[in-house]
N, C-alpha and C. Protein backbone atom coordinates (compact mmCIF):
# COMPACT_ATOMS: atom_id res chain seq x y z
N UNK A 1 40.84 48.57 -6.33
CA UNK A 1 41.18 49.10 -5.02
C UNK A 1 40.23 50.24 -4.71
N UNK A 2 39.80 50.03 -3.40
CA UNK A 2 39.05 50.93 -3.11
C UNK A 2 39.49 51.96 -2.27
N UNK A 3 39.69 53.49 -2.88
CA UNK A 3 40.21 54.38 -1.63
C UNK A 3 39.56 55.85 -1.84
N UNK A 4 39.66 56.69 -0.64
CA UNK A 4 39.10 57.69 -1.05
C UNK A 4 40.18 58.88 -2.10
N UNK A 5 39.30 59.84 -2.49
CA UNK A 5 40.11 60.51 -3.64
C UNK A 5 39.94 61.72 -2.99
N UNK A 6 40.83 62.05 -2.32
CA UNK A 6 41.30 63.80 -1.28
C UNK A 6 41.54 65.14 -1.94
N UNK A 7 40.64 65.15 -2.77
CA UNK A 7 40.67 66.38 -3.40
C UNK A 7 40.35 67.82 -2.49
N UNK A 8 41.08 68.83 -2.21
CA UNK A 8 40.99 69.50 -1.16
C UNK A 8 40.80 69.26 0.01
N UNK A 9 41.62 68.18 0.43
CA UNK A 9 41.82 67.77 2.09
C UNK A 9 43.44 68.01 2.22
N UNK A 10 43.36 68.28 3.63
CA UNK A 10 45.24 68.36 3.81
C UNK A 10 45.32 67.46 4.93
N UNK A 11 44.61 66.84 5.43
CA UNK A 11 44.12 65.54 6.04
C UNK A 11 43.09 64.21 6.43
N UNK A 12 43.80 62.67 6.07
CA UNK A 12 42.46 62.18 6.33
C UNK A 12 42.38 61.38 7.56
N UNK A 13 41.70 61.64 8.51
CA UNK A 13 41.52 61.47 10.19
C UNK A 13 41.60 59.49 9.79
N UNK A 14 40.68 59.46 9.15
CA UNK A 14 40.45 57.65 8.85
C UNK A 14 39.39 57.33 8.18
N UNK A 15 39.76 56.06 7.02
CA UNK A 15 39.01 55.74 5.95
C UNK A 15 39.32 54.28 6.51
N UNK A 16 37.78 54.07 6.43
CA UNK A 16 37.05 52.83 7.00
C UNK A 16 36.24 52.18 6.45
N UNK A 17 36.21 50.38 6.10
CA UNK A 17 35.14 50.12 5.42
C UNK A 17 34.66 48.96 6.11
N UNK A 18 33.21 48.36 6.17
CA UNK A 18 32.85 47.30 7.11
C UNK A 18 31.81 46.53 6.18
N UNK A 19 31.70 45.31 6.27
CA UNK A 19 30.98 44.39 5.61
C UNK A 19 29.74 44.44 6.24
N UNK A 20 28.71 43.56 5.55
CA UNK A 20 27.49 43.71 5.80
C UNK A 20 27.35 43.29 7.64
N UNK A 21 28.17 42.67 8.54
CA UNK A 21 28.05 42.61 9.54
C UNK A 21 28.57 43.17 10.67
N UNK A 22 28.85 44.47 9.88
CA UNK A 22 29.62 45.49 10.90
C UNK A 22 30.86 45.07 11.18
N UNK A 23 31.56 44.01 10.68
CA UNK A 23 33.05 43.83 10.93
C UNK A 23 34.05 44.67 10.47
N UNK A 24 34.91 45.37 10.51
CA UNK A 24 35.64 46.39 10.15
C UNK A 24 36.55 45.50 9.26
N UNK A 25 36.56 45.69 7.65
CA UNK A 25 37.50 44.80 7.03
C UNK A 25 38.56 45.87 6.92
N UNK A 26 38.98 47.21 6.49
CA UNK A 26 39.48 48.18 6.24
C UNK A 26 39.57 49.13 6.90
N UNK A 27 40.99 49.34 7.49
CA UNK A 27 41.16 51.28 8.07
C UNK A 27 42.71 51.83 7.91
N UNK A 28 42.20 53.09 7.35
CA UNK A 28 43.87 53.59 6.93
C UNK A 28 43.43 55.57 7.35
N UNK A 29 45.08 55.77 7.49
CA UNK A 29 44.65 57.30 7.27
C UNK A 29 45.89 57.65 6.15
N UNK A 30 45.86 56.70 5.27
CA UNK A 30 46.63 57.35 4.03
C UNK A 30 46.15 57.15 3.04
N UNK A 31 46.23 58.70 2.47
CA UNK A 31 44.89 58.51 1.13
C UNK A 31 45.42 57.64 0.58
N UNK A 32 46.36 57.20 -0.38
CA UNK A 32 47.26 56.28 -1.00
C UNK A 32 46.70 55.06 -0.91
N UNK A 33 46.18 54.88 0.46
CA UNK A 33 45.92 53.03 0.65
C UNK A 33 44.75 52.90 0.65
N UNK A 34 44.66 51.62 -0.58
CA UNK A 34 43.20 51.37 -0.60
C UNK A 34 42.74 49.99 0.10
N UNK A 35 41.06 49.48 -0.05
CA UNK A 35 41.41 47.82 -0.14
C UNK A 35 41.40 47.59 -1.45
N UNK A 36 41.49 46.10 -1.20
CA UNK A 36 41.63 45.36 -2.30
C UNK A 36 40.62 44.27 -2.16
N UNK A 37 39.62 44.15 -1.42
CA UNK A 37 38.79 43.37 -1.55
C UNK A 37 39.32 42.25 -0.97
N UNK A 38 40.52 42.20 -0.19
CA UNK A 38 40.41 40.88 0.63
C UNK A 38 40.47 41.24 2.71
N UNK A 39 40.79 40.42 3.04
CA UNK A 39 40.57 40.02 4.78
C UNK A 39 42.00 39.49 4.46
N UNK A 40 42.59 39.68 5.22
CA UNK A 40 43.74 38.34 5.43
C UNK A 40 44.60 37.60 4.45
N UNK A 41 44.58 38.71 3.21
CA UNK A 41 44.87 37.49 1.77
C UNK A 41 44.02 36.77 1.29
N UNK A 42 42.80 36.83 2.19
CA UNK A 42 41.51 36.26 1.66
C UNK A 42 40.50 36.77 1.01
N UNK A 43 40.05 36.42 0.06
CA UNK A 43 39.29 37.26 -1.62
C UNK A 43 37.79 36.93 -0.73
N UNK A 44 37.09 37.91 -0.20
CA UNK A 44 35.96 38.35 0.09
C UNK A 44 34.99 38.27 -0.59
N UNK A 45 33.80 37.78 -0.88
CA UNK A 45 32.59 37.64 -1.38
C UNK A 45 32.20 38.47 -1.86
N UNK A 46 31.23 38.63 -3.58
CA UNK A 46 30.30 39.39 -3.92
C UNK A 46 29.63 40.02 -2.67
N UNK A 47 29.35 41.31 -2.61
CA UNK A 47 28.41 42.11 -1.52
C UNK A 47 28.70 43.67 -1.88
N UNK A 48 28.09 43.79 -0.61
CA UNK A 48 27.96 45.22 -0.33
C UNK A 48 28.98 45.60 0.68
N UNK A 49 29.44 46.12 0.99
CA UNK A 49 30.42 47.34 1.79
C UNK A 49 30.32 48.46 2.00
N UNK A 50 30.46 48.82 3.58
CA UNK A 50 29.95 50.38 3.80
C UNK A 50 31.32 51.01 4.18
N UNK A 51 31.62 52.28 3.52
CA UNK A 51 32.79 52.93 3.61
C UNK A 51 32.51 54.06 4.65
N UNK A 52 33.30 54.75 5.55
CA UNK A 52 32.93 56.06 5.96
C UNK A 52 34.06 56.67 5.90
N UNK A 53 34.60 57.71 5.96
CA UNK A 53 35.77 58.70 5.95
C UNK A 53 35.69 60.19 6.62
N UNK A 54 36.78 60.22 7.67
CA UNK A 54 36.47 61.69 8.05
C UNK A 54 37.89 62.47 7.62
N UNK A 55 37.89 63.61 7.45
CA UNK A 55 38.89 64.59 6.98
C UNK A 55 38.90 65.56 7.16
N UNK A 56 40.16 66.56 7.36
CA UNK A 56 40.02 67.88 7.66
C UNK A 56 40.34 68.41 5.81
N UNK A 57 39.39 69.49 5.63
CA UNK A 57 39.68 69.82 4.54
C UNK A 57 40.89 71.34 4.64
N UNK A 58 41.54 71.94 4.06
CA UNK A 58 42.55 72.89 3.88
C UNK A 58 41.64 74.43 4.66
N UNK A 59 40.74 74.82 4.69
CA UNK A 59 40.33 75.30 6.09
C UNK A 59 40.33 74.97 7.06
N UNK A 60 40.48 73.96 7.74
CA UNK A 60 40.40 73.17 8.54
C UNK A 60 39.15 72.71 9.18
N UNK A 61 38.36 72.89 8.26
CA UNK A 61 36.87 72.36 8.51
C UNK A 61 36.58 70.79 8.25
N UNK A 62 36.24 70.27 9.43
CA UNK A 62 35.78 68.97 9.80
C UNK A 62 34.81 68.40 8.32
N UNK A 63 34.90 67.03 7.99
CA UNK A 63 34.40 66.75 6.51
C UNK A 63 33.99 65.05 7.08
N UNK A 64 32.91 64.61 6.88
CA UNK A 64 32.61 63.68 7.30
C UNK A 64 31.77 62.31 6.14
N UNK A 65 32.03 61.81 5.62
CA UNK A 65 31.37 61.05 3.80
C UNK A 65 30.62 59.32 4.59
N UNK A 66 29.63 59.19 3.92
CA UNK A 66 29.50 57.67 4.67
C UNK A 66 29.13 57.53 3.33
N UNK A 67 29.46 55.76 2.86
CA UNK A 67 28.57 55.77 1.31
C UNK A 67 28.57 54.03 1.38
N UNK A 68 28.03 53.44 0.17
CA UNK A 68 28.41 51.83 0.20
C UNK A 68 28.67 51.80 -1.39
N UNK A 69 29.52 50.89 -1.19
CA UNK A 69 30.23 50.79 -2.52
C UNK A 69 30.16 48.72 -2.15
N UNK A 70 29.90 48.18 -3.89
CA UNK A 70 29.58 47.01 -4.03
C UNK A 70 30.62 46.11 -5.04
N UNK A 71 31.17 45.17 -4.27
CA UNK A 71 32.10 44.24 -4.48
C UNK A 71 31.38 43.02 -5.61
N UNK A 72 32.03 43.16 -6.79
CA UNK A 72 31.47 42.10 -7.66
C UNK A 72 32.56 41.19 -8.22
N UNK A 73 33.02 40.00 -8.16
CA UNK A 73 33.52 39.35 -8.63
C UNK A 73 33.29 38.59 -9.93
């Protein structure tokens, strides 16, 4: 499962992840929920995946992460 890890955030605005064709497979704003590598109950292909996440951290300073993380079966 893929989710972000909120270490000094007291909020996460939205954690988002999109396949290589910009389709949005993933969006949550609870750290708790991750994916799981499927669509629909459907087990998604070896690839790449681009995650982004924005958050307010406990100052309340705006926090913004983009990264890609890779799906291997």
């Amino acid at each position: 499962v893929l989710r972000p890890i909120a270490v000094g955030i007291s909020q996460i605005k939205y954690f988002k992840i999109f396949n290589r064709w910009g389709q949005m497979v993933f969006s949550s704003t609870n750290p708790n929920l991750g994916w799981d590598g499927k669509i629909s109950g459907v087990m998604q292909p070896t690839g790449t995946y681009v995650w982004v996440v924005e958050a307010i951290d406990f100052k309340g300073d705006k926090i913004f992460l983009k990264g890609v993380s890779t799906l291997i079966r």
